[in-house]
Structures are given as C-alpha cells and as structure tokens.
Protein backbone atom coordinates (compact mmCIF):
# COMPACT_ATOMS: atom_id res chain seq x y z
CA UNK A 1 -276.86 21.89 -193.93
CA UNK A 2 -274.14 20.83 -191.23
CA UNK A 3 -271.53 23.31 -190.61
CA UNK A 4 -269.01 20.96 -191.77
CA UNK A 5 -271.24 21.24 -195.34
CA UNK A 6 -271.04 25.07 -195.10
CA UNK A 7 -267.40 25.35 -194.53
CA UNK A 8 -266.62 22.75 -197.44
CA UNK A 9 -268.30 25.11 -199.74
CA UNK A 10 -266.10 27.77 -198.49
CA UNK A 11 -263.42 25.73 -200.00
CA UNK A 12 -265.05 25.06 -203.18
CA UNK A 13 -265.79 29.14 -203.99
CA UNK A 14 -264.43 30.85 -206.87
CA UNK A 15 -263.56 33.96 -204.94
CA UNK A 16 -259.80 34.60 -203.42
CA UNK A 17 -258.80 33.85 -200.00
CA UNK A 18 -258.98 36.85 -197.50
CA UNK A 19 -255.69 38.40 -197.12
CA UNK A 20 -255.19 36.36 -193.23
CA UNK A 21 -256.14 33.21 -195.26
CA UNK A 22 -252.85 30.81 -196.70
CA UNK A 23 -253.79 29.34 -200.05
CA UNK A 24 -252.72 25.99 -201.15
CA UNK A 25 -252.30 24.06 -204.82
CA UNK A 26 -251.37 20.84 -205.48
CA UNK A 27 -250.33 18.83 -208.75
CA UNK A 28 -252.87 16.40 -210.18
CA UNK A 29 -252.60 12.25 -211.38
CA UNK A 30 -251.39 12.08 -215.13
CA UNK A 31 -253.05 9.04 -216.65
CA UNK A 32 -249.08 8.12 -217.59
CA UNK A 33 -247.84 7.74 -213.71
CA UNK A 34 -248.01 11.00 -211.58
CA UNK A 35 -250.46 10.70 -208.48
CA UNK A 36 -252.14 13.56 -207.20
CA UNK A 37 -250.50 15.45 -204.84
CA UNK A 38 -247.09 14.55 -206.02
CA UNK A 39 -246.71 18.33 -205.64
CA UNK A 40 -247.45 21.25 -203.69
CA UNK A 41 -247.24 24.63 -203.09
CA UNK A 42 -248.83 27.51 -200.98
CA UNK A 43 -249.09 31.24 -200.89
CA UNK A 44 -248.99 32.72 -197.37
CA UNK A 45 -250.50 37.13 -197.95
CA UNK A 46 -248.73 37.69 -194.56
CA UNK A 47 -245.23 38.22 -194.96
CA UNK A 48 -245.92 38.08 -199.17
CA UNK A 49 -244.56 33.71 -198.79
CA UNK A 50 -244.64 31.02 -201.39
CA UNK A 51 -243.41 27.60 -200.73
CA UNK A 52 -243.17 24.69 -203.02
CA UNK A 53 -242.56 20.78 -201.96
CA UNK A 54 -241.31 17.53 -203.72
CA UNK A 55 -244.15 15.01 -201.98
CA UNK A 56 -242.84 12.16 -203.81
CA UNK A 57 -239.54 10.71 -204.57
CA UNK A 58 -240.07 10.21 -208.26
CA UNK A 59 -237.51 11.97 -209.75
CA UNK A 60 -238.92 14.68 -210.75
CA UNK A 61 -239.52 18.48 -209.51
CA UNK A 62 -242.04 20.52 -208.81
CA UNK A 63 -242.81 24.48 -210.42
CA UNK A 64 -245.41 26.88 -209.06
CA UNK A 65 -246.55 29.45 -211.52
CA UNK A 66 -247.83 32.32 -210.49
CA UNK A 67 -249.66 36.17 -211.69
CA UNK A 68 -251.20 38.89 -209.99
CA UNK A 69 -254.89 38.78 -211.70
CA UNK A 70 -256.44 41.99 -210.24
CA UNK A 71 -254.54 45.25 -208.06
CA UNK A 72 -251.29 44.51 -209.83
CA UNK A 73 -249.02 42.85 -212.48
CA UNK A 74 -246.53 40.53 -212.98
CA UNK A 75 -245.66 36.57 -212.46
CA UNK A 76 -243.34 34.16 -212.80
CA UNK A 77 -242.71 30.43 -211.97
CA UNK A 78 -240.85 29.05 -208.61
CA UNK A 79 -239.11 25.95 -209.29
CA UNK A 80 -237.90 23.22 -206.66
CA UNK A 81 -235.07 20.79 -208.21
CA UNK A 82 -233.99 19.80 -204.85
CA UNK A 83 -235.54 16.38 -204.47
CA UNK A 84 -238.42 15.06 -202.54
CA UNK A 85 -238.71 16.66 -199.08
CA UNK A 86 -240.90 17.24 -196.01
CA UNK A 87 -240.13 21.26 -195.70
CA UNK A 88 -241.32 23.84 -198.00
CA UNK A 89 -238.49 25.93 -200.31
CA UNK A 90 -240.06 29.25 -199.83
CA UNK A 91 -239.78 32.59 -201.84
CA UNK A 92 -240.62 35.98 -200.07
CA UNK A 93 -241.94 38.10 -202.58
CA UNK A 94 -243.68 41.65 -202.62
CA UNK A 95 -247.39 42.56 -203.81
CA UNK A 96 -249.32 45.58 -203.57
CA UNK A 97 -251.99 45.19 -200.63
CA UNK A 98 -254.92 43.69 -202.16
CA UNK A 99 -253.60 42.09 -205.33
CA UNK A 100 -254.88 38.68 -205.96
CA UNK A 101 -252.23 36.32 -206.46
CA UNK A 102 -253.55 33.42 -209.10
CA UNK A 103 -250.99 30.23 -209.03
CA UNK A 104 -251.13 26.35 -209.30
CA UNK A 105 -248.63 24.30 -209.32
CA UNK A 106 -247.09 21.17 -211.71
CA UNK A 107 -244.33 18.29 -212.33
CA UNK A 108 -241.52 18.93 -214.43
CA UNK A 109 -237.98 17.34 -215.55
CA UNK A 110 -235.19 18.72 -216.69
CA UNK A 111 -236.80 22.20 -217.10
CA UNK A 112 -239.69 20.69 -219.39
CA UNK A 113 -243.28 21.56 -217.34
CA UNK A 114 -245.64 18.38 -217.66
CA UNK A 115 -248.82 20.61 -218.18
CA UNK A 116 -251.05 17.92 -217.63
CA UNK A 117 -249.95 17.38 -214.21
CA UNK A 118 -250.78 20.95 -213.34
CA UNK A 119 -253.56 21.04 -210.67
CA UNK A 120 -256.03 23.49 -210.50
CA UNK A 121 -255.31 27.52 -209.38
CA UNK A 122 -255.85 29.08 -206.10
CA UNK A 123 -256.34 32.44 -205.53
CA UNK A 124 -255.62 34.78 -202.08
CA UNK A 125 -255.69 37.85 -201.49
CA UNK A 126 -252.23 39.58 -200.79
C-alpha cells in the first residue's frame, strides 16, 4: 500500500485526532439545493479554538454543534449569521486536557438548523 493509501486511512479512522492535530467538519449536499461544503468548521486542541465559515453566498448560515464525549461534559452550538466569508469566526473555549471534543457542523436560517445538511462529526483530542 502507497503511503499516500496509508495516510488516507488515517483520515478515515474512527478514533480522535491527537491533541497537536486540528480537526475539521464540513456541511453535506441536501437533495433540495445545499452543496457540500457549503459549510465549515474546525476545532484547533491548542489554544482550546473553534472556527466556523459561510463557504457560499446562499443566504444562509452556518452552526457548529459541539460535546465533550469522553474526560468531560458539556456542549453547545456556535453559530455564524454573518454572511459568506473567506476567514473563520472563531470561539476560544476551555476543555479539560484530554477531553474529546465531538462536533459537525450544518446550514441553518433564521435560527431553524437544516439537519439534513449536517455533515458528519469529527473528533480531536483537546
């Protein structure tokens, strides 16, 4: 297997990020209009960072929702109503060293979150 095989598994595994690792999300098509990647959103473990972009200039925002799945508790959702953009709105947040931060990230309007748009979750270690 190539090395560019290996590391694409990497990608692919069900285990969290290590701690130095930044994990990204991203929103999925909707068989109604949204493309994929119409949204995204990272979690960065050093310095505790999310950030959430508007990829598309569609009128609509973008929410990451987020829990702490194992060495903590608590979540919440991060929501960007500011309009498509090419910079990250970013959070700085606070976890207990070696939580694992579960989030993904979706469309919404007018505070209504289109679940079907949600892409799948990402996990990293804080």
């Amino acid at each position: 297997m190539s090395a560019v095989a290996l590391g694409m598994l990497g990608v692919a595994s069900a285990s969290p990020a290590a701690a130095a690792d930044k994990a990204y999300a991203w929103t999925k098509a909707a068989h109604w209009g949204p493309r994929a990647n119409d949204g995204s959103g990272y979690f960065q473990p050093d310095g505790e960072i999310f950030g959430v972009r508007d990829n598309r200039k569609d009128g609509r925002g973008v929410v990451l929702e987020w829990s702490i799945t194992s060495g903590g508790s608590g979540g919440g959702q991060l929501w960007n109503t500011s309009g498509y953009s090419t910079s990250y709105k970013t959070w700085n947040k606070s976890f207990p060293e070696g939580a694992v931060v579960h989030f993904h990230v979706c469309l919404t309007d007018d505070g209504t979150i289109y679940v079907d748009t949600c892409g799948a979750y990402a996990d990293v270690v804080a």
